[in-house]
N, C-alpha and C. Protein backbone atom coordinates (compact mmCIF):
# COMPACT_ATOMS: atom_id res chain seq x y z
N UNK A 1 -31.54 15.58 35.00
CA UNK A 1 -32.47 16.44 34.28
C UNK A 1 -33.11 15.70 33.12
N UNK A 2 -34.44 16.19 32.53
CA UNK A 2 -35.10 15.31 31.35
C UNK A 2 -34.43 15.97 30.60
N UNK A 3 -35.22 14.95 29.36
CA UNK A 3 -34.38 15.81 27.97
C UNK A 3 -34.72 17.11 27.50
N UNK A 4 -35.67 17.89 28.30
CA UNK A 4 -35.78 19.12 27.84
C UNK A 4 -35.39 20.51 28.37
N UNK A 5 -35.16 19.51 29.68
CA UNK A 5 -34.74 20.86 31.02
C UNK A 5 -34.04 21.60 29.88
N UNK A 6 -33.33 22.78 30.32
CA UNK A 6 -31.84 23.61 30.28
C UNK A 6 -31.25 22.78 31.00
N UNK A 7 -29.86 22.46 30.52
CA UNK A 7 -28.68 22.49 31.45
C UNK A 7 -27.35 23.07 31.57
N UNK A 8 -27.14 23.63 32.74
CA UNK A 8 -26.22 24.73 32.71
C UNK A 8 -24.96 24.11 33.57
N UNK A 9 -25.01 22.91 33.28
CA UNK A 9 -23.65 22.12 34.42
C UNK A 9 -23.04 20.84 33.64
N UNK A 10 -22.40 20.53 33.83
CA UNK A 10 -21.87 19.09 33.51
C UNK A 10 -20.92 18.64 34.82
N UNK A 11 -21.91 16.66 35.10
CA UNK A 11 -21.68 15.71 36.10
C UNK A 11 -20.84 15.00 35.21
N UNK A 12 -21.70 14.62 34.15
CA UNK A 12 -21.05 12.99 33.54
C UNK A 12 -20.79 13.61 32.05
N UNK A 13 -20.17 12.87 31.36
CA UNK A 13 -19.16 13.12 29.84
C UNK A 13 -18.50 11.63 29.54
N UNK A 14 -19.38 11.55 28.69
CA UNK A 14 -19.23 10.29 27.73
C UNK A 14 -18.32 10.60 26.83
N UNK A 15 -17.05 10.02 26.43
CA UNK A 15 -15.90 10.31 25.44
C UNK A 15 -16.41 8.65 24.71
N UNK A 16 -16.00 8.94 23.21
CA UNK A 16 -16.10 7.24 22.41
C UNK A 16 -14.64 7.33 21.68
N UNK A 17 -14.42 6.30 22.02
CA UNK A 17 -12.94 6.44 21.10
C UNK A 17 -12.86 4.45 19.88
N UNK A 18 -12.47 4.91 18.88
CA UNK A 18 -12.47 4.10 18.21
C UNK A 18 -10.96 4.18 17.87
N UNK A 19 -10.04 4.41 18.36
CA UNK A 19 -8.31 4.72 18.60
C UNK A 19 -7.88 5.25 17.53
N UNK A 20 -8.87 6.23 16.23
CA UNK A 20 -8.27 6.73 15.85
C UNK A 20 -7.77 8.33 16.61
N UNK A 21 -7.27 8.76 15.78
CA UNK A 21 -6.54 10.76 15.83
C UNK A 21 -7.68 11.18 16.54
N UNK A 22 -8.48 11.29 15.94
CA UNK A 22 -10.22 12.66 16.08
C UNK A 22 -10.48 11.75 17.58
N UNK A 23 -10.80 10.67 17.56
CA UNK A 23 -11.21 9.90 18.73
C UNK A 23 -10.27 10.44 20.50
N UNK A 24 -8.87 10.42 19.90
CA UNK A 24 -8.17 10.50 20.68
C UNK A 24 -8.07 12.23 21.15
N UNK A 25 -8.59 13.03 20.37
CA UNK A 25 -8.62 14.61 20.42
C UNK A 25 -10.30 14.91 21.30
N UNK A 26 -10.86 13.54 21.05
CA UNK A 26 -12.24 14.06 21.59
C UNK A 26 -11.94 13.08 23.21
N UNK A 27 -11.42 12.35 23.19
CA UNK A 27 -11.12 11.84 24.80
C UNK A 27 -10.33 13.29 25.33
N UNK A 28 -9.34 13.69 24.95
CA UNK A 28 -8.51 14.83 25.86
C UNK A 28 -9.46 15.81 25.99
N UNK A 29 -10.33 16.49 25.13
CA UNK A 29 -11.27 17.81 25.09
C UNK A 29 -12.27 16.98 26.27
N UNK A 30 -12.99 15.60 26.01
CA UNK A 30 -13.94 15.39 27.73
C UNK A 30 -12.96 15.65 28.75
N UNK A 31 -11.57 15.30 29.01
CA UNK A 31 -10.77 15.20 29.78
C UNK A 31 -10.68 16.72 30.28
N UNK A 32 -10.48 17.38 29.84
CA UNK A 32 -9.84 18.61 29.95
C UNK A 32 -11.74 19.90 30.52
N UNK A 33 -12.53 19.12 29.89
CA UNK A 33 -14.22 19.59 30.24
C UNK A 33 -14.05 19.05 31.66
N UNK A 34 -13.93 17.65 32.07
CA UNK A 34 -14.19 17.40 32.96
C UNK A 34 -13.25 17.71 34.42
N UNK A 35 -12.36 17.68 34.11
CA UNK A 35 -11.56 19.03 34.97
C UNK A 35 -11.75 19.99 35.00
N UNK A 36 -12.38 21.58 34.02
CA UNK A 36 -12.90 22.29 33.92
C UNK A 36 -13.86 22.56 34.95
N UNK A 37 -15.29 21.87 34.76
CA UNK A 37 -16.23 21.38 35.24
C UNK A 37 -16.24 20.61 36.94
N UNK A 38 -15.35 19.81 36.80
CA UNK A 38 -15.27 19.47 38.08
C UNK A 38 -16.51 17.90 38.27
N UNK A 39 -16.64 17.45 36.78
CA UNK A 39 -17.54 16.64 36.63
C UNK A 39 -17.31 15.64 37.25
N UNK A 40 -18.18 14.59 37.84
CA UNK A 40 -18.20 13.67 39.47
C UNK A 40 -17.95 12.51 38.17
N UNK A 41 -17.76 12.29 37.12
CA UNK A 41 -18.00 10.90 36.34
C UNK A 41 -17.43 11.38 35.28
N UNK A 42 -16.14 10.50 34.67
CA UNK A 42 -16.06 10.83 32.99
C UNK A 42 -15.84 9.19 32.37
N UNK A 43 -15.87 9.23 31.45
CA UNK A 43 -15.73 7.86 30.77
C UNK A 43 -15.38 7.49 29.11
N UNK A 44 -15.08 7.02 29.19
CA UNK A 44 -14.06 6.70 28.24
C UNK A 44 -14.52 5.05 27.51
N UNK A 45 -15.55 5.16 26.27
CA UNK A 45 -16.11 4.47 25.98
C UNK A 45 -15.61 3.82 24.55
N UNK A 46 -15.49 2.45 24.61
CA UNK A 46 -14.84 1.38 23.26
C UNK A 46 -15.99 0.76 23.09
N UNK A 47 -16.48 0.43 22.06
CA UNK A 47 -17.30 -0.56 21.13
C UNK A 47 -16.76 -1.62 20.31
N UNK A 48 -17.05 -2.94 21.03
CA UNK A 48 -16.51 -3.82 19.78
C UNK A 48 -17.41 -4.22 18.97
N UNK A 49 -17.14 -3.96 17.37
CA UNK A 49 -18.09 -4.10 16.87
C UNK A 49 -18.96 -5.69 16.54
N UNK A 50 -19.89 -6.21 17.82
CA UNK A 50 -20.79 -7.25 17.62
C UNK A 50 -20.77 -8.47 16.52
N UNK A 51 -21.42 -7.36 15.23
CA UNK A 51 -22.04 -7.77 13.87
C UNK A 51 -20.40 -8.77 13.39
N UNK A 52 -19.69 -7.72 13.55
CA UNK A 52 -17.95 -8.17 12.89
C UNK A 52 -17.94 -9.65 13.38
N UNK A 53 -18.07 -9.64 14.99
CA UNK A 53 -17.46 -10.73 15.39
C UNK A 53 -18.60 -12.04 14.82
N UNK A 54 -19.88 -11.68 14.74
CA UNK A 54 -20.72 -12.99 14.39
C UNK A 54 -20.62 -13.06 13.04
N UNK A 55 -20.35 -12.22 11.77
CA UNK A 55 -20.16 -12.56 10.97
C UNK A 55 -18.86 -13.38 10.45
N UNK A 56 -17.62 -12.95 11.46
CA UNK A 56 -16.02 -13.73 11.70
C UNK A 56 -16.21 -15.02 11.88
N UNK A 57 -17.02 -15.04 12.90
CA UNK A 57 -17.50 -16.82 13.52
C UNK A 57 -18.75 -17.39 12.01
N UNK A 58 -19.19 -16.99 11.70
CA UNK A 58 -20.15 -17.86 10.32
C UNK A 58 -19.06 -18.06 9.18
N UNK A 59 -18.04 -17.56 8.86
CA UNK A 59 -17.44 -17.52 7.82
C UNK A 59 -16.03 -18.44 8.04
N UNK A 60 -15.78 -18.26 9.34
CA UNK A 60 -13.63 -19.12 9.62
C UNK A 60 -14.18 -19.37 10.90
N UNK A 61 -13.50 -21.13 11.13
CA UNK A 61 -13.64 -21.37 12.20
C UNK A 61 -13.09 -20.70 13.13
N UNK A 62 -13.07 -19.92 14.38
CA UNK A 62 -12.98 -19.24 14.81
C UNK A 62 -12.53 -19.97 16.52
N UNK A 63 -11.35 -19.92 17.56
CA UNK A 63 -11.64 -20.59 18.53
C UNK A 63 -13.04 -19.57 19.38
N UNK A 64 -13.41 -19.79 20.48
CA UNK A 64 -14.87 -19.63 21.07
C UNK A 64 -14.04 -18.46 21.89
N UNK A 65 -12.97 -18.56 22.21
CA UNK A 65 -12.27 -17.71 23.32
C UNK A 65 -11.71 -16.06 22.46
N UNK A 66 -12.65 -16.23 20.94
CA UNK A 66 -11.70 -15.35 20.43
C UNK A 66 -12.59 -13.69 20.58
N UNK A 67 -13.37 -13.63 21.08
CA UNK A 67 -14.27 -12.47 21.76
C UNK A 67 -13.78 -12.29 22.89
N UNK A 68 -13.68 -13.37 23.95
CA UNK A 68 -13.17 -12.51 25.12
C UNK A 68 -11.71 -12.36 24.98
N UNK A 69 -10.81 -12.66 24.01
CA UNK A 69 -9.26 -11.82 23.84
C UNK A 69 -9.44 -10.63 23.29
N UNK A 70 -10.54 -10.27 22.28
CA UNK A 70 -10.78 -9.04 21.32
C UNK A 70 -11.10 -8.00 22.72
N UNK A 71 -11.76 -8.52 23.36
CA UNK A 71 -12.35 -7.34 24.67
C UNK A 71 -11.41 -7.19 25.16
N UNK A 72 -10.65 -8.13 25.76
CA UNK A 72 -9.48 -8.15 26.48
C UNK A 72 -8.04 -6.86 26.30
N UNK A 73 -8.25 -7.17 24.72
CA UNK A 73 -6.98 -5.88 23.97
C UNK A 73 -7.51 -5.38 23.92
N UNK A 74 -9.11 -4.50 23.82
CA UNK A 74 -9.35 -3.12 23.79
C UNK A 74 -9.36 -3.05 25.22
N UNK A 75 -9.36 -3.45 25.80
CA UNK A 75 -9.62 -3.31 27.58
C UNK A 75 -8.31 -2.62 28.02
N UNK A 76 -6.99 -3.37 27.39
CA UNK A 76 -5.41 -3.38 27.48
C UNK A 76 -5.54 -1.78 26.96
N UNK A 77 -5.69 -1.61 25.88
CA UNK A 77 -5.71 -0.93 24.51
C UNK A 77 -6.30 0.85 25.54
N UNK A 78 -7.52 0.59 25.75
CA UNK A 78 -7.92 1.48 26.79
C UNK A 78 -7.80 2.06 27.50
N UNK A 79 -6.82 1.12 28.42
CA UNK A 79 -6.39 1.42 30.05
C UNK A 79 -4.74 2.13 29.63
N UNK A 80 -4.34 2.22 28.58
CA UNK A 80 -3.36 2.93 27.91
C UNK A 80 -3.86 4.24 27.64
N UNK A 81 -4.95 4.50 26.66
CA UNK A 81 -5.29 5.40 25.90
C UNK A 81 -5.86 6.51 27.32
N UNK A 82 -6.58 5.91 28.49
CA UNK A 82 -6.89 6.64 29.36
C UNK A 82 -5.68 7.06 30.04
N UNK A 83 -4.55 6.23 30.66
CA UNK A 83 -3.89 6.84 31.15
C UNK A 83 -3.05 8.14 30.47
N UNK A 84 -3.06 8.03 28.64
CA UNK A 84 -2.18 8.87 27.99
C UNK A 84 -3.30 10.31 28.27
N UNK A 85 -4.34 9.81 27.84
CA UNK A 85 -5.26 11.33 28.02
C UNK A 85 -5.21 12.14 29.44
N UNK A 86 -4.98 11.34 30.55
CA UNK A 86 -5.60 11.87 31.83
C UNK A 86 -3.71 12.70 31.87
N UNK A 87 -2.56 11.90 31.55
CA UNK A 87 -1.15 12.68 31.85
C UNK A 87 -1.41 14.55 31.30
N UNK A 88 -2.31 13.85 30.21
CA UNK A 88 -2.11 15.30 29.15
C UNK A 88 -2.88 16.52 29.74
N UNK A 89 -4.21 15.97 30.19
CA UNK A 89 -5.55 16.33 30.45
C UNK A 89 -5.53 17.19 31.68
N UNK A 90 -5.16 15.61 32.42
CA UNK A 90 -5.23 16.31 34.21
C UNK A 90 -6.18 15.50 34.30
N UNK A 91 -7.12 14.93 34.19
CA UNK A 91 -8.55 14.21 34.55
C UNK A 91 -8.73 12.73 33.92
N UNK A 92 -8.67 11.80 35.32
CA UNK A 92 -9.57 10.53 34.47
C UNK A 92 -10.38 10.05 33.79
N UNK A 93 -10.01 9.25 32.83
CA UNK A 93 -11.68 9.27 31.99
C UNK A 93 -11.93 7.71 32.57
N UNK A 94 -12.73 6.95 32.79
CA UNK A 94 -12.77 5.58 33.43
C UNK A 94 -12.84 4.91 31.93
N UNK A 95 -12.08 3.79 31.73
CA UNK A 95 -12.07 3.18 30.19
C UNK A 95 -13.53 1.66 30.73
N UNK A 96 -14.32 1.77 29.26
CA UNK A 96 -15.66 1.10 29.55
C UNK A 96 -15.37 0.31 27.90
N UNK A 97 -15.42 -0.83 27.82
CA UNK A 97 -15.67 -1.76 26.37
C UNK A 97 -16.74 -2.31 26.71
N UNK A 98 -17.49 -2.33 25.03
CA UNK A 98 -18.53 -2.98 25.22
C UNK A 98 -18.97 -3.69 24.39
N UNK A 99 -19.78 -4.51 24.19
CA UNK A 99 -19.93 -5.33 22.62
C UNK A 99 -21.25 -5.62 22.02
N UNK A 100 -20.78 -4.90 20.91
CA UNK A 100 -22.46 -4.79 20.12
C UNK A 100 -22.36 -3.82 18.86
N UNK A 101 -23.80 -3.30 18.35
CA UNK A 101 -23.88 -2.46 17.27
C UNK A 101 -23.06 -1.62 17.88
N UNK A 102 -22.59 -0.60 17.26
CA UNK A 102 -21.79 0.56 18.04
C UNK A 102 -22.35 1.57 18.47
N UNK A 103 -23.44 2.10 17.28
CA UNK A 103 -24.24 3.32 17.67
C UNK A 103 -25.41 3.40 18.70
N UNK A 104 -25.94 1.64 18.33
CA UNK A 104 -26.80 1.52 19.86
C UNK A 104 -26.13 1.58 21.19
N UNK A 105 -24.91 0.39 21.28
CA UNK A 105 -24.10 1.15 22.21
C UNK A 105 -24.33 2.03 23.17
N UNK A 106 -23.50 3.08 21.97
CA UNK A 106 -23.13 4.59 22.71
C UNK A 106 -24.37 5.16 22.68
N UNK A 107 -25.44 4.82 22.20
CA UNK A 107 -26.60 5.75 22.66
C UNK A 107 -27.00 4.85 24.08
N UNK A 108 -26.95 3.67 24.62
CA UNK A 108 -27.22 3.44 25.66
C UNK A 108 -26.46 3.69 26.72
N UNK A 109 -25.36 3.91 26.55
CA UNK A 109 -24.25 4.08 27.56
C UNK A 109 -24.21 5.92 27.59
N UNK A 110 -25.04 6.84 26.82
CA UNK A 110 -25.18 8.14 26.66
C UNK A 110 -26.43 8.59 27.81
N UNK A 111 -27.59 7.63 27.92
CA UNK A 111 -28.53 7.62 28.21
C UNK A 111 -27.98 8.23 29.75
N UNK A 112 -26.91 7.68 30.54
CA UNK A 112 -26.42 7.58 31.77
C UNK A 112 -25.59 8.82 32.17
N UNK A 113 -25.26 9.68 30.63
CA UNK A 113 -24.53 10.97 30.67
C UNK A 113 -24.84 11.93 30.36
N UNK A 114 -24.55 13.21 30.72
CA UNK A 114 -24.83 14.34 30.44
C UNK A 114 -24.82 15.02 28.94
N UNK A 115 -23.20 14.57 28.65
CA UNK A 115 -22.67 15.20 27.53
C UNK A 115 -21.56 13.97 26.78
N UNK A 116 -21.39 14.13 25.46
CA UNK A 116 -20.99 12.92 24.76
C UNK A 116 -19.96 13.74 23.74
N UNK A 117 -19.12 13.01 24.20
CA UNK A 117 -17.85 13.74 23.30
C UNK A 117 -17.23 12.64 22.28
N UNK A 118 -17.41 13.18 20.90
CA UNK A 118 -16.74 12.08 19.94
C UNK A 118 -15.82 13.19 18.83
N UNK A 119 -14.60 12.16 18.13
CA UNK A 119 -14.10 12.46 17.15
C UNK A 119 -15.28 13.35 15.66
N UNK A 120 -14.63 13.93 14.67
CA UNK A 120 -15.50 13.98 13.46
C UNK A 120 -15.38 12.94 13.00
N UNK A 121 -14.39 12.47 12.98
CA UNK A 121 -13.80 11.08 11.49
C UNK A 121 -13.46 10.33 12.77
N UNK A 122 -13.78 8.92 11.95
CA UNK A 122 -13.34 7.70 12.76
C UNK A 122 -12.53 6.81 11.81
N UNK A 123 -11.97 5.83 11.98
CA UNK A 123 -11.18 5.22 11.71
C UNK A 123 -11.55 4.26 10.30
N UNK A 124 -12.93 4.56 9.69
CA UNK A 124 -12.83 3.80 8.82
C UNK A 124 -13.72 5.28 7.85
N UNK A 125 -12.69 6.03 6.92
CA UNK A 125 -13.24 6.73 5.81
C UNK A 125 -13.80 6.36 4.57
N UNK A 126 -13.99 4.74 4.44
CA UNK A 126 -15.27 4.35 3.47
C UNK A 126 -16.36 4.00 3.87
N UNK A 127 -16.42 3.50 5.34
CA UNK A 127 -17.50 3.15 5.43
C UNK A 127 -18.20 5.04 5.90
N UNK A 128 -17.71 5.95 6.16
CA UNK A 128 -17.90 7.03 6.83
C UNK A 128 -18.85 7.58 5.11
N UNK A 129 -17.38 7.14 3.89
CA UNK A 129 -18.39 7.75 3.05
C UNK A 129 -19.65 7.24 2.46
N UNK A 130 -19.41 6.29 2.59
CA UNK A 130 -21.31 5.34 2.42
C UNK A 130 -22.13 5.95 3.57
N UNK A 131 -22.12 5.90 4.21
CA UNK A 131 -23.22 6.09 5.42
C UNK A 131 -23.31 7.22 6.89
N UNK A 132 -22.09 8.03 6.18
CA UNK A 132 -21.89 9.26 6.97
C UNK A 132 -21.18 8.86 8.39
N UNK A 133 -20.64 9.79 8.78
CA UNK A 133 -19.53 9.24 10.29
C UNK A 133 -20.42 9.06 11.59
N UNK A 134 -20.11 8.46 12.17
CA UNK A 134 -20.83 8.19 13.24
C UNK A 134 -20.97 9.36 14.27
N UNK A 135 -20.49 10.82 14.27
CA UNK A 135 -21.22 11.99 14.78
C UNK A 135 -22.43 11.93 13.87
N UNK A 136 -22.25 11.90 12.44
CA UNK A 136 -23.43 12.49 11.72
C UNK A 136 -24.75 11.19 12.34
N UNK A 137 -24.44 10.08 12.09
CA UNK A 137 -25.66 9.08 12.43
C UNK A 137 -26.16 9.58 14.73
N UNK A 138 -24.82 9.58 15.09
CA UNK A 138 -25.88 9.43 16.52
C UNK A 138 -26.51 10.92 16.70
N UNK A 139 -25.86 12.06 16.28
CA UNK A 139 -26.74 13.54 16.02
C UNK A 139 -28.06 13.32 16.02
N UNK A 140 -28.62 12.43 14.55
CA UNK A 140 -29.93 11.94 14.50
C UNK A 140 -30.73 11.53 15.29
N UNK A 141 -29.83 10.38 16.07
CA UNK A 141 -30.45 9.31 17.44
C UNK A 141 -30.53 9.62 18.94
N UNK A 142 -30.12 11.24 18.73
CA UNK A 142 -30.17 11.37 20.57
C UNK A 142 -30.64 12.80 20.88
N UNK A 143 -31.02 13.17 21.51
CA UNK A 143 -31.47 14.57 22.58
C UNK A 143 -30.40 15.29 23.28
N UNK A 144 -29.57 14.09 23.74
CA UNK A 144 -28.42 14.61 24.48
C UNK A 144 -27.36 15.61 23.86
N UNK A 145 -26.22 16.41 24.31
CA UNK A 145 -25.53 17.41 24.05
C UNK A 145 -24.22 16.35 23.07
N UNK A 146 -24.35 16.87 22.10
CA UNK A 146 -23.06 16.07 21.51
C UNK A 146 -21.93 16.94 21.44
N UNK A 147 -20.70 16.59 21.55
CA UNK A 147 -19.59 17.90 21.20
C UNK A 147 -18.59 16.87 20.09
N UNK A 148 -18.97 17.54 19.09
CA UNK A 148 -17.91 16.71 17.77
C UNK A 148 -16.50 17.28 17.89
N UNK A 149 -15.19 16.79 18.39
CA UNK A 149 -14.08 17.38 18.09
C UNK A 149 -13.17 16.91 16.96
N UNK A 150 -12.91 17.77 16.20
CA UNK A 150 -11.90 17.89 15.24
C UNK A 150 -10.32 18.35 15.64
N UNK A 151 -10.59 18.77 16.29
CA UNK A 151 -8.98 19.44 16.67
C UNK A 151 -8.57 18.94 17.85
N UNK A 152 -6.64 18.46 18.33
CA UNK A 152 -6.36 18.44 19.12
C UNK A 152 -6.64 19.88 20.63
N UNK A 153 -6.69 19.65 21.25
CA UNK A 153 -7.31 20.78 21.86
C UNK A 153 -6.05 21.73 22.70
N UNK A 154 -5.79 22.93 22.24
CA UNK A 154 -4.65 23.73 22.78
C UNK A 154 -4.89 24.41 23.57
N UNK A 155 -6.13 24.05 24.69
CA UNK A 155 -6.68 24.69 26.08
C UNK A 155 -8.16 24.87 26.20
N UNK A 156 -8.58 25.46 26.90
CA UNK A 156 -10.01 25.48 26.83
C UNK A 156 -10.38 26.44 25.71
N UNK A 157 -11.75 26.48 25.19
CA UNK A 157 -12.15 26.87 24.28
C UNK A 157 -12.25 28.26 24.60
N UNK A 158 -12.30 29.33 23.02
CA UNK A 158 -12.14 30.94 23.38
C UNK A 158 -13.14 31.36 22.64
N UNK A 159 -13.97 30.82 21.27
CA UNK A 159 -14.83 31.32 20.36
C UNK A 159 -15.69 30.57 20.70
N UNK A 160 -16.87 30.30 20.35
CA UNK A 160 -18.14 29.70 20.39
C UNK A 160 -19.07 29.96 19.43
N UNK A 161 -19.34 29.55 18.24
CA UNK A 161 -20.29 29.75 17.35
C UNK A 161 -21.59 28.70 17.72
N UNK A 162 -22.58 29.42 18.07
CA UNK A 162 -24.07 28.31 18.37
C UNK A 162 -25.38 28.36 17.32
N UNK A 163 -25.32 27.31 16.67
CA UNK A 163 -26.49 27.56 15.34
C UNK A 163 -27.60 27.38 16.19
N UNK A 164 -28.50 28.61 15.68
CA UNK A 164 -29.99 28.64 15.97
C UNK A 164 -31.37 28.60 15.07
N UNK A 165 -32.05 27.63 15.89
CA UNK A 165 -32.89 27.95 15.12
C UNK A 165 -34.53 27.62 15.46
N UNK A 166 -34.20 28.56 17.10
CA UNK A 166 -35.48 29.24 17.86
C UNK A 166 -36.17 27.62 18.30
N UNK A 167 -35.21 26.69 17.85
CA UNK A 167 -36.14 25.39 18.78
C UNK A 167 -35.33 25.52 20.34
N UNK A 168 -36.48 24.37 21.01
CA UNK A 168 -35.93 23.92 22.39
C UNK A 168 -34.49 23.51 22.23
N UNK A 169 -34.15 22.95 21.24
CA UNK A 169 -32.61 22.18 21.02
C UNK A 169 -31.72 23.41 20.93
N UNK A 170 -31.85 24.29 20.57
CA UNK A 170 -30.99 25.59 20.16
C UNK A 170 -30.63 26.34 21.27
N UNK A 171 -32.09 26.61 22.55
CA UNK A 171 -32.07 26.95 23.42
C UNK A 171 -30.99 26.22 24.45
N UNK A 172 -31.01 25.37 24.70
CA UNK A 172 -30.04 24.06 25.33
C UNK A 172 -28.75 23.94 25.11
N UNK A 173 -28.53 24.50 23.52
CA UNK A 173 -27.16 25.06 22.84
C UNK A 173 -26.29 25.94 23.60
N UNK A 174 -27.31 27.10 23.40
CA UNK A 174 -26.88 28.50 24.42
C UNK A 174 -26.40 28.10 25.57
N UNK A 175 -27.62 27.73 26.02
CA UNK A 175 -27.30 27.40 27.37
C UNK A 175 -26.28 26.69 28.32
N UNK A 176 -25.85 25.63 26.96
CA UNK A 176 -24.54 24.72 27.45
C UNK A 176 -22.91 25.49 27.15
N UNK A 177 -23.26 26.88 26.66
CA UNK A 177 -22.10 27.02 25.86
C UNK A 177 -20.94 27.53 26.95
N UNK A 178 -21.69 28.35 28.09
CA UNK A 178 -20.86 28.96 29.12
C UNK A 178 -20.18 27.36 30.29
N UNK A 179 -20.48 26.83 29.93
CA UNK A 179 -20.33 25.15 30.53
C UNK A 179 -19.04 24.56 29.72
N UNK A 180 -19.36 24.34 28.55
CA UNK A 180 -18.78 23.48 27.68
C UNK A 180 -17.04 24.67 27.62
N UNK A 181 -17.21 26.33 27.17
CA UNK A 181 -16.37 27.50 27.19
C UNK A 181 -16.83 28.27 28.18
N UNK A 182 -16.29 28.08 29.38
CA UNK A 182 -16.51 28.63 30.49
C UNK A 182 -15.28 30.19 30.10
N UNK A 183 -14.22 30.18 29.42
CA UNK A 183 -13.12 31.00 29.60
C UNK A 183 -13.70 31.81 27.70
N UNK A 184 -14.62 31.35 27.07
CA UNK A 184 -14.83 31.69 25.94
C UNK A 184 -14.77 33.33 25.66
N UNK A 185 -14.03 34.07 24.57
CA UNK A 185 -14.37 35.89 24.60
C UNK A 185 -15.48 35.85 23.82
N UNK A 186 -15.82 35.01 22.92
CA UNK A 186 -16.82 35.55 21.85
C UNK A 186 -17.94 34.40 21.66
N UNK A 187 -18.95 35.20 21.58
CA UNK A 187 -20.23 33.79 21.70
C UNK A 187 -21.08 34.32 20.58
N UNK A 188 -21.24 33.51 19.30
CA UNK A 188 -21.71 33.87 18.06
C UNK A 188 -22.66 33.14 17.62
């Protein structure tokens, strides 16, 4: 679908995990959507952050092999974190590392998904307070359905509060909410 259709289904669900808590609460909630749903694709997305590693290499000699070990342990790191979510979940998430800015990244690897599931807080709360958390920055940068989780998730969702405000984006809100809380009592 374009970015303006309605969509009233979910195929694909982008999870980002940066291995903190919130990260790890927003992999089980795609997990647990995508079983729900019955979604044909879930994924389970790591960013290494690029900038880090070229600024590591200008500053300490660095051996050349030391990027593909960094991928390597989030790869390790991953294929853990997916199997712990999918025991909990019921549903695979496929673990994906990748290397670069982070937020370009996950907006390119979003481009390919329906719906994008991230933590509120990530793993670094100063840089979050300089420049806001990385829900608040990709919110800005995408069209697509974001679902920010804060909470470990104790089943499918039962309340639903949807802010409106009579745009196409609001409409799309609604519309995703019987999707996202298929078992929901109250839609506000």
């Amino acid at each position: 679908p374009g970015e303006t259709e309605t969509m009233t289904y979910i195929q694909t669900i982008l999870a980002v995990t940066d291995f903190s808590v919130h990260a790890l609460h927003a992999a089980e909630r795609a997990a647990l959507l995508a079983a729900e749903s019955g979604a044909r694709r879930a994924t389970l997305l790591h960013v290494v952050e690029g900038s880090w590693l070229d600024s590591l290499k200008r500053l300490v000699n660095v051996p050349t092999d030391v990027e593909q070990r960094l991928v390597e342990e989030a790869r390790a790191a991953l294929a853990k974190l997916s199997a712990k979510v999918q025991s909990h979940a019921g549903a695979a998430l496929a673990p994906e590392v990748r290397v670069g800015h982070v937020a370009d990244e996950i907006l390119a690897s979003v481009a390919d998904h329906e719906l994008l599931a991230l933590g509120a807080r990530g793993s670094h709360p100063v840089r979050e307070f300089a420049l806001g958390t990385m829900a608040q920055r990709l919110l800005r940068r995408t069209a697509r359905p974001v679902l920010v989780v804060k909470r470990k998730p104790a089943g499918a969702y039962r309340r639903v509060l949807v802010a409106v405000d009579f745009s196409p984006y609001a409409a799309r809100a609604f519309a995703f909410t019987p999707v996202i809380a298929p078992q929901a009592a109250e839609i506000c």
